[in-house]
C-alpha atoms as a PDB file:
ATOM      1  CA  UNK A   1      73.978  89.330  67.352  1.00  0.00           C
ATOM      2  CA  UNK A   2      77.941  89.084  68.818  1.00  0.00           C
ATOM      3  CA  UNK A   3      79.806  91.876  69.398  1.00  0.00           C
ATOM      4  CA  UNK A   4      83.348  91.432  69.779  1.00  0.00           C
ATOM      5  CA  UNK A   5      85.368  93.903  71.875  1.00  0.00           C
ATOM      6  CA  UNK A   6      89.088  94.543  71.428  1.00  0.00           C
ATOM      7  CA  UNK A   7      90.924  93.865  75.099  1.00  0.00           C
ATOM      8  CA  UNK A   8      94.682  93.673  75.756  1.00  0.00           C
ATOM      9  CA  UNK A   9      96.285  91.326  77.775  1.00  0.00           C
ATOM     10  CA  UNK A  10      98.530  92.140  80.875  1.00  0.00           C
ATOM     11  CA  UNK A  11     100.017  89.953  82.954  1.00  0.00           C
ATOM     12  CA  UNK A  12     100.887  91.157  86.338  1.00  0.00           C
ATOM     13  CA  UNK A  13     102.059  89.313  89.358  1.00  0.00           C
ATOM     14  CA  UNK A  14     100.057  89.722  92.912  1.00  0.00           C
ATOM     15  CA  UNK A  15     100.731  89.064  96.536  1.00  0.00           C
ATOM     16  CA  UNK A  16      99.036  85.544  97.120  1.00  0.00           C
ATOM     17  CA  UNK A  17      96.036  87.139  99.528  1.00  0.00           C
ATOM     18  CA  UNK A  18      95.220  89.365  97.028  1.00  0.00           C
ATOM     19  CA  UNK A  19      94.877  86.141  94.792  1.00  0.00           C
ATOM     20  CA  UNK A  20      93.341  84.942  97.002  1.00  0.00           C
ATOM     21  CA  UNK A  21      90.764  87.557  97.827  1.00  0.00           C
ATOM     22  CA  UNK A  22      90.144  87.231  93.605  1.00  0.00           C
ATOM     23  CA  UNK A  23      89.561  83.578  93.522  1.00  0.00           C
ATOM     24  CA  UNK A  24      86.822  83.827  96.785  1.00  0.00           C
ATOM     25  CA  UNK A  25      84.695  86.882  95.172  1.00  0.00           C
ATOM     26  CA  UNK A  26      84.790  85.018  91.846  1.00  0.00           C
ATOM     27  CA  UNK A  27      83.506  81.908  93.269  1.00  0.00           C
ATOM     28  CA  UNK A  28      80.918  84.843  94.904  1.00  0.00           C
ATOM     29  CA  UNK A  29      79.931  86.210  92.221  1.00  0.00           C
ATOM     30  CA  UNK A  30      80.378  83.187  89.777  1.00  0.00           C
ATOM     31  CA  UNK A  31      82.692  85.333  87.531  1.00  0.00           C
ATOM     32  CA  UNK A  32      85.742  85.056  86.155  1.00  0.00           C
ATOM     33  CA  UNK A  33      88.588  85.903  88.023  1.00  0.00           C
ATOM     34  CA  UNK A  34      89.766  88.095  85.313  1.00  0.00           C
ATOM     35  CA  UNK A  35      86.444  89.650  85.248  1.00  0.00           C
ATOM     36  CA  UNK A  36      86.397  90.673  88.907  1.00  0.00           C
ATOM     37  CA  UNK A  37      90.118  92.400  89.032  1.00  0.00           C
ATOM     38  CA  UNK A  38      88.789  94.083  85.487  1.00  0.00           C
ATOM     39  CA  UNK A  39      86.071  95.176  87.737  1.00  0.00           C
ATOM     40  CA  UNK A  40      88.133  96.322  90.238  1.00  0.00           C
ATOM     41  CA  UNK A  41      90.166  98.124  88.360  1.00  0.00           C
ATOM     42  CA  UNK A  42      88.131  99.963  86.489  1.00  0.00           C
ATOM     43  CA  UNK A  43      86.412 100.982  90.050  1.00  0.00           C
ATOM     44  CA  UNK A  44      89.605 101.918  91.891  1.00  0.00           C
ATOM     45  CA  UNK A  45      91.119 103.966  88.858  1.00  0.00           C
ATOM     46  CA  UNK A  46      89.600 107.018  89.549  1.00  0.00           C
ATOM     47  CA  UNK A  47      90.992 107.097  93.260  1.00  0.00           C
ATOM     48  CA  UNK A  48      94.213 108.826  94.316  1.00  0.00           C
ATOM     49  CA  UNK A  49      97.341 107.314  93.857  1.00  0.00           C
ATOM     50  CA  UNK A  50     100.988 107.637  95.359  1.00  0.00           C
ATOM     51  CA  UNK A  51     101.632 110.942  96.695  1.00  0.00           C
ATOM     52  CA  UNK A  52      97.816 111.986  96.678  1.00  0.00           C
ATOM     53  CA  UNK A  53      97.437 109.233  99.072  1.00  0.00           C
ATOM     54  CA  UNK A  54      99.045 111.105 102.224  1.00  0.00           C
ATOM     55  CA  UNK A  55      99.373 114.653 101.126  1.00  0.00           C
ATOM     56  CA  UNK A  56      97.502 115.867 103.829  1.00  0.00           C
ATOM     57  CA  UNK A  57     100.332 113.758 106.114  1.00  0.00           C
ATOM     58  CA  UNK A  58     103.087 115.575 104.894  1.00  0.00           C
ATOM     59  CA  UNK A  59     104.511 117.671 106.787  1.00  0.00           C
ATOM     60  CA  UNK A  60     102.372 116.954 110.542  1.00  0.00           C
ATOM     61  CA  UNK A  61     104.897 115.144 112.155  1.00  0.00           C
ATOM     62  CA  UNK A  62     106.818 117.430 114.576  1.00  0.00           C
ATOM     63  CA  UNK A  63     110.079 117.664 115.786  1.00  0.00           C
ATOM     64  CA  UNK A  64     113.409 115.277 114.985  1.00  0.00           C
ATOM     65  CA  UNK A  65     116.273 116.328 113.120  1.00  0.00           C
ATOM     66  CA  UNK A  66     116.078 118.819 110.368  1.00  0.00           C
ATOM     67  CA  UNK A  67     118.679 117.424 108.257  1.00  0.00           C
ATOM     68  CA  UNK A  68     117.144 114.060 108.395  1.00  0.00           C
ATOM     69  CA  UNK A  69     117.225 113.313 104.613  1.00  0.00           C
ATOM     70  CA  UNK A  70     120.887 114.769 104.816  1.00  0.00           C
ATOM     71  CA  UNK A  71     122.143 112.209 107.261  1.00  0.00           C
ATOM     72  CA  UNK A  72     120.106 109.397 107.525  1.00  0.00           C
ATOM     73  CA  UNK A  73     123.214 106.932 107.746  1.00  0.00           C
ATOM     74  CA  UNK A  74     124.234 108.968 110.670  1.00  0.00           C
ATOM     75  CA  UNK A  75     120.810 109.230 112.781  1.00  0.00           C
ATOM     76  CA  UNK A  76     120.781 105.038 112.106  1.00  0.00           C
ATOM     77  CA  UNK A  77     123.601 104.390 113.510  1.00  0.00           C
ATOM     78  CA  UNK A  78     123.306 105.898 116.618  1.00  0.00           C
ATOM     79  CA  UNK A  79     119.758 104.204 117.117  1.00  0.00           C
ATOM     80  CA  UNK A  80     121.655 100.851 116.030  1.00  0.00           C
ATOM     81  CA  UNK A  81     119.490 100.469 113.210  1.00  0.00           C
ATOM     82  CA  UNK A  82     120.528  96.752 111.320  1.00  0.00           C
ATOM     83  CA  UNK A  83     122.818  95.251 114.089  1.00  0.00           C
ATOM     84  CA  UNK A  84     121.765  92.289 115.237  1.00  0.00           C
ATOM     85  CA  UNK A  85     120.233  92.228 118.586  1.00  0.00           C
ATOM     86  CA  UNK A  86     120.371  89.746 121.420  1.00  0.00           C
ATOM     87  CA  UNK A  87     117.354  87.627 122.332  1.00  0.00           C
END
């Protein structure tokens, strides 16, 4: 007996290592290569994402400017941020 199972398809584009990566733990694992990112993410879905990812970061770096988000421009310019240097 079959049983058929209703997928979607998404097309996504990846960074070629990550293709990479794919292609090597298909040949592995003599799957698809469809089959292993599937895999993957149904594994990694559960993890944090974004934000959750360094919340326990924000806010531990000490010192620098205050108004940093305020005047960004200003504080890379005077470190010469994007000018092009001599070799």
């Amino acid at each position: 007996m079959y049983y058929i199972i209703a997928m979607q398809t998404l097309v996504i584009r990846i960074p070629d290592r990550l293709a990479e990566e794919l292609e090597q733990e298909a040949r592995m694992t003599r799957l698809t290569k469809s089959e292993v990112a599937r895999r993957r993410l149904i594994a990694g879905g559960s993890g944090p994402v974004g934000f959750e990812m360094i919340a326990d970061l924000v806010g531990t770096v000490e010192g620098g400017p205050s108004d940093m988000s305020e005047r960004k421009k200003h504080y890379l310019k005077t470190t010469g941020y994007g000018k092009k240097r001599d070799c």
